[in-house]
N, C-alpha and C. Protein backbone atom coordinates (compact mmCIF):
# COMPACT_ATOMS: atom_id res chain seq x y z
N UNK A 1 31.32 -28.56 -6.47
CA UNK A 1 31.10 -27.10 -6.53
C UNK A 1 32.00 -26.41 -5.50
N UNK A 2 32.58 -25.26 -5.94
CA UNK A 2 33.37 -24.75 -4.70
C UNK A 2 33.04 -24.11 -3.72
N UNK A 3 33.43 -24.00 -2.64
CA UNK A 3 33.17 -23.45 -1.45
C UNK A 3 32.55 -22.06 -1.65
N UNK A 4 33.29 -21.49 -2.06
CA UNK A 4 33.34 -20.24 -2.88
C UNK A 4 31.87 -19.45 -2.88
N UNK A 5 31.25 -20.47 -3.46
CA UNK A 5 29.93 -20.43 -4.32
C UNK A 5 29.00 -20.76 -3.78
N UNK A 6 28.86 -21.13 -3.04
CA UNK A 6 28.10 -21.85 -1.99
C UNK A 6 27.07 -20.65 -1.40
N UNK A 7 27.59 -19.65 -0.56
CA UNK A 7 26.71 -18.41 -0.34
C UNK A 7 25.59 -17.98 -1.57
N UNK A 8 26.17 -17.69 -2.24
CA UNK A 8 25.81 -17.41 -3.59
C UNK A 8 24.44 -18.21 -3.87
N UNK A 9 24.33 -19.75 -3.77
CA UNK A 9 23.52 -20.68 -4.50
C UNK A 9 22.50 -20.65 -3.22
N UNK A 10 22.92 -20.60 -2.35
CA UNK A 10 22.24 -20.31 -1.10
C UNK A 10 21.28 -19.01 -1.18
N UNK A 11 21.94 -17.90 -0.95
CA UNK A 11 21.32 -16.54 -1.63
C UNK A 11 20.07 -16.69 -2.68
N UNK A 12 20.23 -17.28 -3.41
CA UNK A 12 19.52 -17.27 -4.57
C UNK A 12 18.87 -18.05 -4.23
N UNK A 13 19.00 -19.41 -4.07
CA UNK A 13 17.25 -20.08 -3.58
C UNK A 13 16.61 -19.99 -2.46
N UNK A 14 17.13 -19.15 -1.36
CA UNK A 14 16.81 -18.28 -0.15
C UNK A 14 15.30 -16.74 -1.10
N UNK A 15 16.21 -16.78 -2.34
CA UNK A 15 15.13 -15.31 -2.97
C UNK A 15 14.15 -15.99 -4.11
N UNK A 16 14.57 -16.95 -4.43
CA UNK A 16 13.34 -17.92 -5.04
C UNK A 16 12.14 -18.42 -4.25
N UNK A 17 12.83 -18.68 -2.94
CA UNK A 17 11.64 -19.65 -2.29
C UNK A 17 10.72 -18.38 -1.64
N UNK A 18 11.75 -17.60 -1.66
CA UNK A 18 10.76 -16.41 -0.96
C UNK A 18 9.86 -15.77 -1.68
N UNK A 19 10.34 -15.61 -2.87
CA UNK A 19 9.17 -15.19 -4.49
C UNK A 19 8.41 -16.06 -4.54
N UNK A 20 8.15 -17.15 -4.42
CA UNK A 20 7.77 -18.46 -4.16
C UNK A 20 5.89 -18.30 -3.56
N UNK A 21 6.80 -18.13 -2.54
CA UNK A 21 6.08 -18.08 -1.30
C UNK A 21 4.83 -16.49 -1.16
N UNK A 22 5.63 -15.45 -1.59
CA UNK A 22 4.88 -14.37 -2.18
C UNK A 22 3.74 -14.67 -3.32
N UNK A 23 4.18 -15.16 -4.05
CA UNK A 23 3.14 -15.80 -4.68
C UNK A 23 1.94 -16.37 -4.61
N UNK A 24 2.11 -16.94 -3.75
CA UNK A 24 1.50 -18.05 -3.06
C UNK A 24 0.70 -17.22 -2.20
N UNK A 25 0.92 -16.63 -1.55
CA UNK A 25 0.69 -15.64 -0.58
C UNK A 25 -0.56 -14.18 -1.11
N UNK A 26 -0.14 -14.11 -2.64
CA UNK A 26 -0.89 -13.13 -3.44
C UNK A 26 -1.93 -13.69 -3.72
N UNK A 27 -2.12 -15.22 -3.55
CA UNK A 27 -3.54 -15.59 -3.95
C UNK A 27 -4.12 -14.84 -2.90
N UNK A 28 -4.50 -14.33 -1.56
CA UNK A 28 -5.03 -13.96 -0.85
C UNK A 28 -5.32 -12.61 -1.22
N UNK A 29 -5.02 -12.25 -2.07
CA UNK A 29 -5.69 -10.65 -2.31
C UNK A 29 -6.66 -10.92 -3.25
N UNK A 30 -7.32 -9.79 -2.82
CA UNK A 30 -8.66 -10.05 -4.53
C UNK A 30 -7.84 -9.87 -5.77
N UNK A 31 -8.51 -10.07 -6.85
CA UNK A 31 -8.24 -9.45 -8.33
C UNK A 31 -8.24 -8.36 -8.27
N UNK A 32 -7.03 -8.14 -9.81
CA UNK A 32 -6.89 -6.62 -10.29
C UNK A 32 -7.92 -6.01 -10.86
N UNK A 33 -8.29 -5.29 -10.53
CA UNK A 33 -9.70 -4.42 -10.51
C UNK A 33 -9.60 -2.69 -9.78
N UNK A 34 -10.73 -2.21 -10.43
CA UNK A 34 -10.81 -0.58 -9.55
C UNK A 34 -11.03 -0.45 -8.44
N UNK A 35 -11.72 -1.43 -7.44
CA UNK A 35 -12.02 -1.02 -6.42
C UNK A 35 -10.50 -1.97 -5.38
N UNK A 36 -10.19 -3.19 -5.89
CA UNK A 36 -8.57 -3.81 -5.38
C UNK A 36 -8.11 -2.49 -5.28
N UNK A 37 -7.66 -2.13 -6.73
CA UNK A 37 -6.91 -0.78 -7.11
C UNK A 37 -6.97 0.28 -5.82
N UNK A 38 -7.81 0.65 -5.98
CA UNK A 38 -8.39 1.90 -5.01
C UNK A 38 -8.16 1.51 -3.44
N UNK A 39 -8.15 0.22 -3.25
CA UNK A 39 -7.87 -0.19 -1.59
C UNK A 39 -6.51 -0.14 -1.27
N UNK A 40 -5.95 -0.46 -2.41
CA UNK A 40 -4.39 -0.82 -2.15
C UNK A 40 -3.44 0.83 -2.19
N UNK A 41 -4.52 1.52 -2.98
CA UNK A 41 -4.21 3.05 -3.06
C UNK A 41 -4.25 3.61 -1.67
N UNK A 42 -5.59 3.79 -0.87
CA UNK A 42 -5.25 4.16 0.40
C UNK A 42 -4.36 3.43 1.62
N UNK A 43 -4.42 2.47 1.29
CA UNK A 43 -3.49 1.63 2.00
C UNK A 43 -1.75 1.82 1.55
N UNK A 44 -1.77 2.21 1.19
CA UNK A 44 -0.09 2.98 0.67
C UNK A 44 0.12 4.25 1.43
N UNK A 45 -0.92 4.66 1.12
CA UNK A 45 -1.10 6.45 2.12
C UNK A 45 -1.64 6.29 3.64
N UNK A 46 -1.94 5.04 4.03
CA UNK A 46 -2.04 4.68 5.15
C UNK A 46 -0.56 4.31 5.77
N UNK A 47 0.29 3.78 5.32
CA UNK A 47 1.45 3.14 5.38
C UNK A 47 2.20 4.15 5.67
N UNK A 48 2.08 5.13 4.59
CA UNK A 48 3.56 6.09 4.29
C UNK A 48 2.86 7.59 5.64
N UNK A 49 1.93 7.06 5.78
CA UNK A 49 1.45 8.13 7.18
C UNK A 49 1.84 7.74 8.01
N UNK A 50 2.16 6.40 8.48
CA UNK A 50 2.55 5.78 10.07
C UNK A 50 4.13 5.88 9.91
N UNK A 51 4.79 5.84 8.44
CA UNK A 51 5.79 6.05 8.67
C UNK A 51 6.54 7.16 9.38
N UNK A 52 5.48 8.12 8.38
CA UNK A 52 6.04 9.75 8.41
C UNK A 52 5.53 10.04 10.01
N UNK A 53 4.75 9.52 10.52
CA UNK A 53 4.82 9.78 12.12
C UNK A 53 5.48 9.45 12.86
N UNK A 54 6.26 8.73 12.38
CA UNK A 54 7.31 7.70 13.21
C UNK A 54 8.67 8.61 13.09
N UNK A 55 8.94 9.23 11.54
CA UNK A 55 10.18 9.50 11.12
C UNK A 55 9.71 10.87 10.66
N UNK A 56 9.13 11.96 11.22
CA UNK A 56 9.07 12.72 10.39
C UNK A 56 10.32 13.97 9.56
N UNK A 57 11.30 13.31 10.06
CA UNK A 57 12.90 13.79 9.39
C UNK A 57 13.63 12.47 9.10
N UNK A 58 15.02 13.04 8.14
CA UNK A 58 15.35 11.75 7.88
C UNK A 58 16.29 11.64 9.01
N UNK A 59 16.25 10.16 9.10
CA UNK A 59 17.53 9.32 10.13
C UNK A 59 18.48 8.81 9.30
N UNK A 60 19.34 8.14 9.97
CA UNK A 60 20.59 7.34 9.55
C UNK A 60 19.82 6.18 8.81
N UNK A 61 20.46 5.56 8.58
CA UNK A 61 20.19 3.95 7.58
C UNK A 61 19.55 3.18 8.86
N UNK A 62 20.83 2.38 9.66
CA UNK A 62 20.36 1.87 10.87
C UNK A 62 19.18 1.71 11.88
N UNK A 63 18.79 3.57 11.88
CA UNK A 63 17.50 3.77 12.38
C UNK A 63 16.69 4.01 11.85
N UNK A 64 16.71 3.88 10.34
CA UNK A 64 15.49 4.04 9.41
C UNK A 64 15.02 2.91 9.63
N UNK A 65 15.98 1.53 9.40
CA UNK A 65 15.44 0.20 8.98
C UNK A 65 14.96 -0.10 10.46
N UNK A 66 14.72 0.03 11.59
CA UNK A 66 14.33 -0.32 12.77
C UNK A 66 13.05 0.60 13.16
N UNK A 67 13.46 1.55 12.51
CA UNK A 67 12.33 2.27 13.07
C UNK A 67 10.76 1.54 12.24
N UNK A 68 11.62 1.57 11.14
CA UNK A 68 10.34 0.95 9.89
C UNK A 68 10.02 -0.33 10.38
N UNK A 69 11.06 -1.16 10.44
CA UNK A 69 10.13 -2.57 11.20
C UNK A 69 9.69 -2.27 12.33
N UNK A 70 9.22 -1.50 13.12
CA UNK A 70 8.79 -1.28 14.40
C UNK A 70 7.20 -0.96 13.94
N UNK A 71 7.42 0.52 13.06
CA UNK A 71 6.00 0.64 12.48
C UNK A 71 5.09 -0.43 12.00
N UNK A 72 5.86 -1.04 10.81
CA UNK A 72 5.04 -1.82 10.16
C UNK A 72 5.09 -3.57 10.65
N UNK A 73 5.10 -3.45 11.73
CA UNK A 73 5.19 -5.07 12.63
C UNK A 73 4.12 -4.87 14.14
N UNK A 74 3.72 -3.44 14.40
CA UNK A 74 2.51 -3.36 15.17
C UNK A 74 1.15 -3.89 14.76
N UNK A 75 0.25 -4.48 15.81
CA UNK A 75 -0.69 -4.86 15.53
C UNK A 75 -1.57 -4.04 15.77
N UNK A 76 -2.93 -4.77 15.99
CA UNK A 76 -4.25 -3.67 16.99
C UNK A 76 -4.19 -2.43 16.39
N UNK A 77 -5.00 -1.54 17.46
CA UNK A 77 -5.40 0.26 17.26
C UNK A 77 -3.82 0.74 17.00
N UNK A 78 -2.38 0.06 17.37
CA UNK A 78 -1.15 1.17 16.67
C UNK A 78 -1.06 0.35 15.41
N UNK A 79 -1.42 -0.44 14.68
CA UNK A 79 -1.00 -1.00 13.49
C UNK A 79 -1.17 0.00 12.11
N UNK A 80 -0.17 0.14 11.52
CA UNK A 80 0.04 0.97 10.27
C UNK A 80 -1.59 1.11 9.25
N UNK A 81 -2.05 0.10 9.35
CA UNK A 81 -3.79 -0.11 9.04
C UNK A 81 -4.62 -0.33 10.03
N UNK A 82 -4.45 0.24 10.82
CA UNK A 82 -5.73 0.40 11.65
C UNK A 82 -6.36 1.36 11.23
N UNK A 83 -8.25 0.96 11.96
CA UNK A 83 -8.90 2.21 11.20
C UNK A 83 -8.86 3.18 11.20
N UNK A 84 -7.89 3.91 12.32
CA UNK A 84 -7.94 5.31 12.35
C UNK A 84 -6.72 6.07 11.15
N UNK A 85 -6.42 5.07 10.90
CA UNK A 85 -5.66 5.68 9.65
C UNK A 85 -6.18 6.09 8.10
N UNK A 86 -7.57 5.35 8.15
CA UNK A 86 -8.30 5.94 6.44
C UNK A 86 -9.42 7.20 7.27
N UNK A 87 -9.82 7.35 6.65
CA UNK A 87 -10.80 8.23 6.89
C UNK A 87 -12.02 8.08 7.89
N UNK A 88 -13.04 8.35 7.88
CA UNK A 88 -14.02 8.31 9.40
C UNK A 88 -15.19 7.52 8.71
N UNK A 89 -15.03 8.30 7.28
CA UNK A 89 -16.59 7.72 6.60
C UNK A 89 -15.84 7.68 5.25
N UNK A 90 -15.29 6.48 5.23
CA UNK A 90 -15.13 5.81 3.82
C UNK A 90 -16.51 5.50 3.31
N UNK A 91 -16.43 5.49 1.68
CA UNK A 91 -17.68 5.04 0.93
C UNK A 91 -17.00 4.81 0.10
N UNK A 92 -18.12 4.20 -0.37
CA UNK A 92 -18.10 3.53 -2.06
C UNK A 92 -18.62 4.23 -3.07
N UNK A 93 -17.79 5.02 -3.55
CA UNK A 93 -18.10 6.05 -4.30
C UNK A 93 -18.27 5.09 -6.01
N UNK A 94 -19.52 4.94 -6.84
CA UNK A 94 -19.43 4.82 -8.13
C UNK A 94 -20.67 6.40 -8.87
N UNK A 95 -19.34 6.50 -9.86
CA UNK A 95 -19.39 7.98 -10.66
C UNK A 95 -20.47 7.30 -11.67
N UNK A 96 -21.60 8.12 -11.88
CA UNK A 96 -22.62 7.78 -12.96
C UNK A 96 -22.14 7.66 -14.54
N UNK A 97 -21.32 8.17 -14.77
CA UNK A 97 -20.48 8.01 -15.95
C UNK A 97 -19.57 6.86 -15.62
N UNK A 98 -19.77 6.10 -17.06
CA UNK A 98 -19.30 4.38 -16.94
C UNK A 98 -17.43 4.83 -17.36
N UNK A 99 -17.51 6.39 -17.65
CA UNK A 99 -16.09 6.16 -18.30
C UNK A 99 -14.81 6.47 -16.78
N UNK A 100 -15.70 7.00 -15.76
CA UNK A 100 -14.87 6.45 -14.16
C UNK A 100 -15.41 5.50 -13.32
N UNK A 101 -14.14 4.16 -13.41
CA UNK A 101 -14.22 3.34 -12.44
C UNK A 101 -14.57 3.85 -10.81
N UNK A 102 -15.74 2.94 -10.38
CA UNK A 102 -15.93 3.00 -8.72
C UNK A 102 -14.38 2.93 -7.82
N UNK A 103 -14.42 3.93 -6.75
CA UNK A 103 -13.61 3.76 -6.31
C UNK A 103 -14.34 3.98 -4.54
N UNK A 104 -13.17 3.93 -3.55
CA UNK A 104 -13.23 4.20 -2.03
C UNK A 104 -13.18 5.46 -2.08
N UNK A 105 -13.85 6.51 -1.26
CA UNK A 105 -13.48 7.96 -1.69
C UNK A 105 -14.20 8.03 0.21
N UNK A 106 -13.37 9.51 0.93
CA UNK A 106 -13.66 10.16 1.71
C UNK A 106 -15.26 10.41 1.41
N UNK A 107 -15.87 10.47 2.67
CA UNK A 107 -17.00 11.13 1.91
C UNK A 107 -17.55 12.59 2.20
N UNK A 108 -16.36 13.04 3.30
CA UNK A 108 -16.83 14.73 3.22
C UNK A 108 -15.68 15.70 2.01
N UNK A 109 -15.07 14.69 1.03
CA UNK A 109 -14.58 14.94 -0.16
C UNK A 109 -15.88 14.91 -1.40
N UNK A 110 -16.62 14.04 -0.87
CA UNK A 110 -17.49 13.90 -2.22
C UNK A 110 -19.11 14.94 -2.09
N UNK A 111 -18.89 15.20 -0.39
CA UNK A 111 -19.89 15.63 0.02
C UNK A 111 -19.66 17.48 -0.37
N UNK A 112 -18.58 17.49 -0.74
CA UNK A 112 -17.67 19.12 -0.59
C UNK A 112 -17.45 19.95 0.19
N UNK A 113 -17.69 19.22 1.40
CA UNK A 113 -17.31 20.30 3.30
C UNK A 113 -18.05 19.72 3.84
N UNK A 114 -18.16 19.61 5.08
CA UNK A 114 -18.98 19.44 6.26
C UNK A 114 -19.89 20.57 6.61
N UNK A 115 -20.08 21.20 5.75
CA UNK A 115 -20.74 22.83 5.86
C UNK A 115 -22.17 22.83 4.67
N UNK A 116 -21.76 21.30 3.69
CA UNK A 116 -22.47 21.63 2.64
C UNK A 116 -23.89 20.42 3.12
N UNK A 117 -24.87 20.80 2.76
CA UNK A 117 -26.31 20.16 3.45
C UNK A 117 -26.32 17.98 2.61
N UNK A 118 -26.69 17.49 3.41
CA UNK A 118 -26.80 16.29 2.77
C UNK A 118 -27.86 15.83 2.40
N UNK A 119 -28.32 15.16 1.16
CA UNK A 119 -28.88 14.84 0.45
C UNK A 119 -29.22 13.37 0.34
N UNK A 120 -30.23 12.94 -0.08
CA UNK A 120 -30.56 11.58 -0.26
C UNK A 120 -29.58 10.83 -1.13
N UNK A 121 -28.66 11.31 -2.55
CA UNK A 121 -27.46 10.33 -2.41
C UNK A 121 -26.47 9.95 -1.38
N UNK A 122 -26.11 11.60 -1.04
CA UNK A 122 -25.43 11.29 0.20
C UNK A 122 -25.55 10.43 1.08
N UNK A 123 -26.92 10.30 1.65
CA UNK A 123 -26.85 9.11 2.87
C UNK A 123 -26.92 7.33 2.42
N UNK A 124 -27.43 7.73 0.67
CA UNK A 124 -27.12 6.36 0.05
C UNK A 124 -25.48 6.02 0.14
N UNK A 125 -24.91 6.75 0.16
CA UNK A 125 -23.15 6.14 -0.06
C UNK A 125 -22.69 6.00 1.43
N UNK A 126 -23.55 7.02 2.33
CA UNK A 126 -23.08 6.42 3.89
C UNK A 126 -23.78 4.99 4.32
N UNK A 127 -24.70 4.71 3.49
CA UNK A 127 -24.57 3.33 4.06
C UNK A 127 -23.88 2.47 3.04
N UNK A 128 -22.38 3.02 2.89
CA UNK A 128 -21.79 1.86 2.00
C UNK A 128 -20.51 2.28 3.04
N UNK A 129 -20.43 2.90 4.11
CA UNK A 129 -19.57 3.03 4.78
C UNK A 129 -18.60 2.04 5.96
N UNK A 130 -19.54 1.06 6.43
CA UNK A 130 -18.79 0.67 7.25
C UNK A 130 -18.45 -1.24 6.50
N UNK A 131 -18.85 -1.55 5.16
CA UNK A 131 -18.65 -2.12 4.59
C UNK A 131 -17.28 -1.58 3.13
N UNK A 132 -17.50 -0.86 3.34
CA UNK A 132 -15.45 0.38 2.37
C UNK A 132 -14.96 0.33 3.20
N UNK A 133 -15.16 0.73 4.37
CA UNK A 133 -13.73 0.89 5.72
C UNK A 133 -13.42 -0.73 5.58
N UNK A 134 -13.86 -1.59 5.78
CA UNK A 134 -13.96 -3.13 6.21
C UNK A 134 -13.28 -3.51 5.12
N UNK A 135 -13.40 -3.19 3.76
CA UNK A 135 -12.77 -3.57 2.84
C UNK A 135 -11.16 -2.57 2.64
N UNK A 136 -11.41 -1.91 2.67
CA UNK A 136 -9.86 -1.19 2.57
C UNK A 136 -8.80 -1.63 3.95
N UNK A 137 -9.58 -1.81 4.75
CA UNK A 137 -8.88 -2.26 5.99
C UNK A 137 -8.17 -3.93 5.98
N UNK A 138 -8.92 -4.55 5.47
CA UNK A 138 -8.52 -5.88 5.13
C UNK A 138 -7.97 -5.80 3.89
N UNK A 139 -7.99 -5.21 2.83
CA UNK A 139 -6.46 -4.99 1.70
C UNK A 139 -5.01 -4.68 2.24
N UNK A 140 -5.29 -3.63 3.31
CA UNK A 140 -4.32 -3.13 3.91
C UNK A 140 -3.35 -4.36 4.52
N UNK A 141 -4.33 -4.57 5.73
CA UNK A 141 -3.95 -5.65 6.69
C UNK A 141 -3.55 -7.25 5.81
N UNK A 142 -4.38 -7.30 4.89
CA UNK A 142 -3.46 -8.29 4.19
C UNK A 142 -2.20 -8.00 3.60
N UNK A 143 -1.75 -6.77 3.10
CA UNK A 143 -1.01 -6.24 2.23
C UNK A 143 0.57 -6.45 3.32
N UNK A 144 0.00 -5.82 4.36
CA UNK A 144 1.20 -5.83 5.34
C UNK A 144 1.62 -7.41 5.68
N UNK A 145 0.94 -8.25 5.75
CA UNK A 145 1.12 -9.63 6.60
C UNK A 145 1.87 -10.38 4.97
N UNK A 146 1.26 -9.90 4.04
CA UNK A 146 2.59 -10.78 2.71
C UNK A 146 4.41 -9.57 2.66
N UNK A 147 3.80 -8.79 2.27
CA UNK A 147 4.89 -7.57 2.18
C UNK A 147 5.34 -7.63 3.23
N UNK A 148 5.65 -7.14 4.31
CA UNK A 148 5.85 -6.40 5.48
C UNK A 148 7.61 -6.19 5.01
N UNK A 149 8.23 -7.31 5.04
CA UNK A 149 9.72 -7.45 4.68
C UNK A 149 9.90 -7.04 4.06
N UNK A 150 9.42 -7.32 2.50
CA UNK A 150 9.96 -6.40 1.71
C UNK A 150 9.38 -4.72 1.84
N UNK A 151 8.61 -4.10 3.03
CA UNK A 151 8.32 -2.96 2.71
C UNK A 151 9.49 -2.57 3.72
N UNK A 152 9.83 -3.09 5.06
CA UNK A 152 11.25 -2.92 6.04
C UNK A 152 11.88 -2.74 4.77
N UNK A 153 12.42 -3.33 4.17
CA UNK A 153 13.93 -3.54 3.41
C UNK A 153 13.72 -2.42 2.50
N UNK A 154 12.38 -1.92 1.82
CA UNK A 154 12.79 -0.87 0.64
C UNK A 154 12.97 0.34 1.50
N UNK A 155 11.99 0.56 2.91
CA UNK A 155 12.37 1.55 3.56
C UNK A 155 13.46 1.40 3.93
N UNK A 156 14.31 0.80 4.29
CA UNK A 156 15.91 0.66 4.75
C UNK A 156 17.20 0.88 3.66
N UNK A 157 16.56 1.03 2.83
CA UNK A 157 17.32 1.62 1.69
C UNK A 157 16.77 2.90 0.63
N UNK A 158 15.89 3.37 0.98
CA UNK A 158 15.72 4.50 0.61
C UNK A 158 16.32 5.68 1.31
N UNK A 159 16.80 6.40 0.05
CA UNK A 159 17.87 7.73 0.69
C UNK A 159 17.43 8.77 1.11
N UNK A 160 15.98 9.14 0.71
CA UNK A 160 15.28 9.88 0.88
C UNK A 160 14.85 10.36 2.33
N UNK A 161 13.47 11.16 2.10
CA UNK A 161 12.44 10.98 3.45
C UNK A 161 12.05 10.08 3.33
N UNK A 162 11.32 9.43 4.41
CA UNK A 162 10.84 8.39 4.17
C UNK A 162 9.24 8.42 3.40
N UNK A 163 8.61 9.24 3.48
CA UNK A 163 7.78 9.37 2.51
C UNK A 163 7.38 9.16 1.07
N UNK A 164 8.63 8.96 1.24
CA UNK A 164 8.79 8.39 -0.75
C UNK A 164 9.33 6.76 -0.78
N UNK A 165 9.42 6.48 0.37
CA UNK A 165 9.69 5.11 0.31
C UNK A 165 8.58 4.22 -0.55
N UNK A 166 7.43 3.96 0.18
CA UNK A 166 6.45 2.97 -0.17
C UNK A 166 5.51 3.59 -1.01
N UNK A 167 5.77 3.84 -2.35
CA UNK A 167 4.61 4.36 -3.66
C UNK A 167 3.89 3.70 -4.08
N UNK A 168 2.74 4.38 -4.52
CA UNK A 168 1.70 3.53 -5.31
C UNK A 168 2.24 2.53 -5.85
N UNK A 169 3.37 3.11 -6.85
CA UNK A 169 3.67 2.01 -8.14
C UNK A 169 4.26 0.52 -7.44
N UNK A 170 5.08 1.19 -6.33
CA UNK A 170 6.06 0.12 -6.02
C UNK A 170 5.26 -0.97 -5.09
N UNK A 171 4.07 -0.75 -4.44
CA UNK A 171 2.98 -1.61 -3.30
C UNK A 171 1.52 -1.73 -4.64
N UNK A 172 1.37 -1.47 -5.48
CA UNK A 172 0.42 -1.77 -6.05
C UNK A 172 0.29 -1.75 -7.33
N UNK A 173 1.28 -1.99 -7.77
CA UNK A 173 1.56 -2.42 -9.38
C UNK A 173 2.97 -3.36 -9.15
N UNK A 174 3.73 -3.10 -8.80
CA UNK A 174 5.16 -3.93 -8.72
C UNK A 174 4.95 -4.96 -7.33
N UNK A 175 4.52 -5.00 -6.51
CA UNK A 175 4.68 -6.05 -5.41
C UNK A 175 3.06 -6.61 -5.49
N UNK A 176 2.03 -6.06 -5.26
CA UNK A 176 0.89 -6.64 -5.26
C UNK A 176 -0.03 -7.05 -6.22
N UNK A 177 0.13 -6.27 -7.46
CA UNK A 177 -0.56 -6.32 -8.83
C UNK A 177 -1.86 -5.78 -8.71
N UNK A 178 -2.53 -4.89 -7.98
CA UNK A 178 -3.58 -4.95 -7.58
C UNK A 178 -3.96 -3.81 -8.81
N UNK A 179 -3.11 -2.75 -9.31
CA UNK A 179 -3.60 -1.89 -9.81
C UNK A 179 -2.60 -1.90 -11.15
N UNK A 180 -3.02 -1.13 -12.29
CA UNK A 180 -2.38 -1.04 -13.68
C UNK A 180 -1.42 -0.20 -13.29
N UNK A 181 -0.55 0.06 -14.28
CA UNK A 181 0.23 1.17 -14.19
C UNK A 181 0.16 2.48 -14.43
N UNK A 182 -1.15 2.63 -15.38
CA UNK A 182 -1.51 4.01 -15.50
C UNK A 182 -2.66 4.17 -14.28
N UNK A 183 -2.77 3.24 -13.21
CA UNK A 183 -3.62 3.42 -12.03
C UNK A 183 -2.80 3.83 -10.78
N UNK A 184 -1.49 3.21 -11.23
CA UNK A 184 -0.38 3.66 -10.45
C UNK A 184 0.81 3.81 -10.48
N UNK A 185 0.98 4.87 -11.41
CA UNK A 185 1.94 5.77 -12.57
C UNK A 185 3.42 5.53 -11.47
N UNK A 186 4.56 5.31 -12.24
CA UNK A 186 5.91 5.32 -11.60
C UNK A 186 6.11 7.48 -10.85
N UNK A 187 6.54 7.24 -9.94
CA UNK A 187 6.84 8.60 -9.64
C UNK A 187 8.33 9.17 -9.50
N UNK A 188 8.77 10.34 -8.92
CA UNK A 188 9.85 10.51 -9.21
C UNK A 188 10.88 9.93 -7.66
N UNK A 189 9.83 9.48 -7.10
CA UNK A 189 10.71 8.46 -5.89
C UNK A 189 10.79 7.07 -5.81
N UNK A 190 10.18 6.48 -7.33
CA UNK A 190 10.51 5.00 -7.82
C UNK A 190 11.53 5.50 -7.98
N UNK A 191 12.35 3.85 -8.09
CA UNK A 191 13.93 3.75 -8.29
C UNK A 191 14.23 3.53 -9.54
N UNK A 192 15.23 3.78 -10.38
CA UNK A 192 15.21 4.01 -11.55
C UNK A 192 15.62 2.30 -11.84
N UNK A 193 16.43 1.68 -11.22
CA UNK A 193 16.66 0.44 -11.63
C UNK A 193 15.36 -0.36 -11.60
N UNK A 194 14.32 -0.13 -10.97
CA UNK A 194 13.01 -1.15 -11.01
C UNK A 194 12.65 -0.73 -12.57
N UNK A 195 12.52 0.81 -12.89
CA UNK A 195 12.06 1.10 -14.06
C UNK A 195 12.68 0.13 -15.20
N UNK A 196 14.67 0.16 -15.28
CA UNK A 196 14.70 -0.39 -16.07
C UNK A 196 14.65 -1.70 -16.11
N UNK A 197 14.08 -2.21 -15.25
CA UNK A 197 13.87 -4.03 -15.32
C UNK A 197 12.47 -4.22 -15.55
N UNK A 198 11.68 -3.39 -15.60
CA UNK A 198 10.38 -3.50 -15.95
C UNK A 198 10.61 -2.66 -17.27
N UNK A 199 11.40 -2.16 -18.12
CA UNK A 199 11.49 -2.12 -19.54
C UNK A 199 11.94 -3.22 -20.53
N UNK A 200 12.68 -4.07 -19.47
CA UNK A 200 13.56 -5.33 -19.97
C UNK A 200 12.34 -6.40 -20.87
């Protein structure tokens, strides 16, 4: 084989073993499901918040990709999923109508203000609170410890803000599987080449 080529064959089973290994690695998430779905949902908007605090204008290439592995390589209370990044009182919101899936929901979203009086469902879904934080927190925190690289590298090449780097579609339908695609619709800051290889 020629010299030549050598990088090349290298390259390529350098991105096999690493798909490989992702794989392997995805057994550790739960199944695709609404409430996976829904964890991996705030955990995207957890992500793309530590970014946007980090970067809230755009930088050069150089200091995008450093800045981003800096974010998303902290541990503890600064880690991109720590708890202070979802909400205060996550719950487990399931809608009495079977035709919406249970999801994680804020609960002074479901409550409609902090102004509005609480009720005996209400305090039924706060005690589903510190068992939703626990779970969205550990989707997260797993999500980062398989991904992390590939979330550095897509932020390091996105042209954008960085806010449009890490999307639903692209952390929870294309890298994790956690959610469908009409759970986590392509947007207009997916890249058009993922689109057309997922038409292929």
């Amino acid at each position: 084989m020629s010299a030549f080529l050598w990088p090349l064959v290298l390259s390529a089973s350098a991105a096999t073993a690493a798909a490989v290994g992702q794989d392997t690695a995805r057994r550790e998430l739960p199944a695709q499901g609404a409430l996976p779905c829904s964890a991996c949902l705030w955990s995207a908007k957890a992500l793309r918040a530590a970014l946007v605090e980090k970067m809230p204008k755009r930088v050069k290439p150089k200091l995008q990709r450093r800045l981003s592995e800096e974010v998303l390589t902290k541990s503890g209370d600064d880690s991109a999923c720590a708890s202070k990044r979802f909400p205060k009182q996550m719950v487990l919101w399931a809608p009495k109508t079977s035709e919406i899936d249970p999801r994680y929901e804020d609960f002074d979203e479901i409550r409609g203000g902090k102004s509005n009086s609480l009720t005996s469902e209400h305090f039924q879904l706060l005690a589903s609170s510190a068992e939703a934080k626990g779970n969205v927190t550990e989707v997260c925190t797993t999500l980062l410890r398989i991904f992390s690289d590939d979330m550095v590298e897509k932020c390091a090449r996105h042209e954008g803000r960085i806010y449009g780097a890490l999307t639903d579609h692209w952390l929870c339908y294309r890298k994790s599987q956690l959610c469908t695609t009409k759970e986590a619709p392509p947007g207009k800051d997916d890249d058009e080449d993922y689109e057309r290889e997922e038409d292929e």
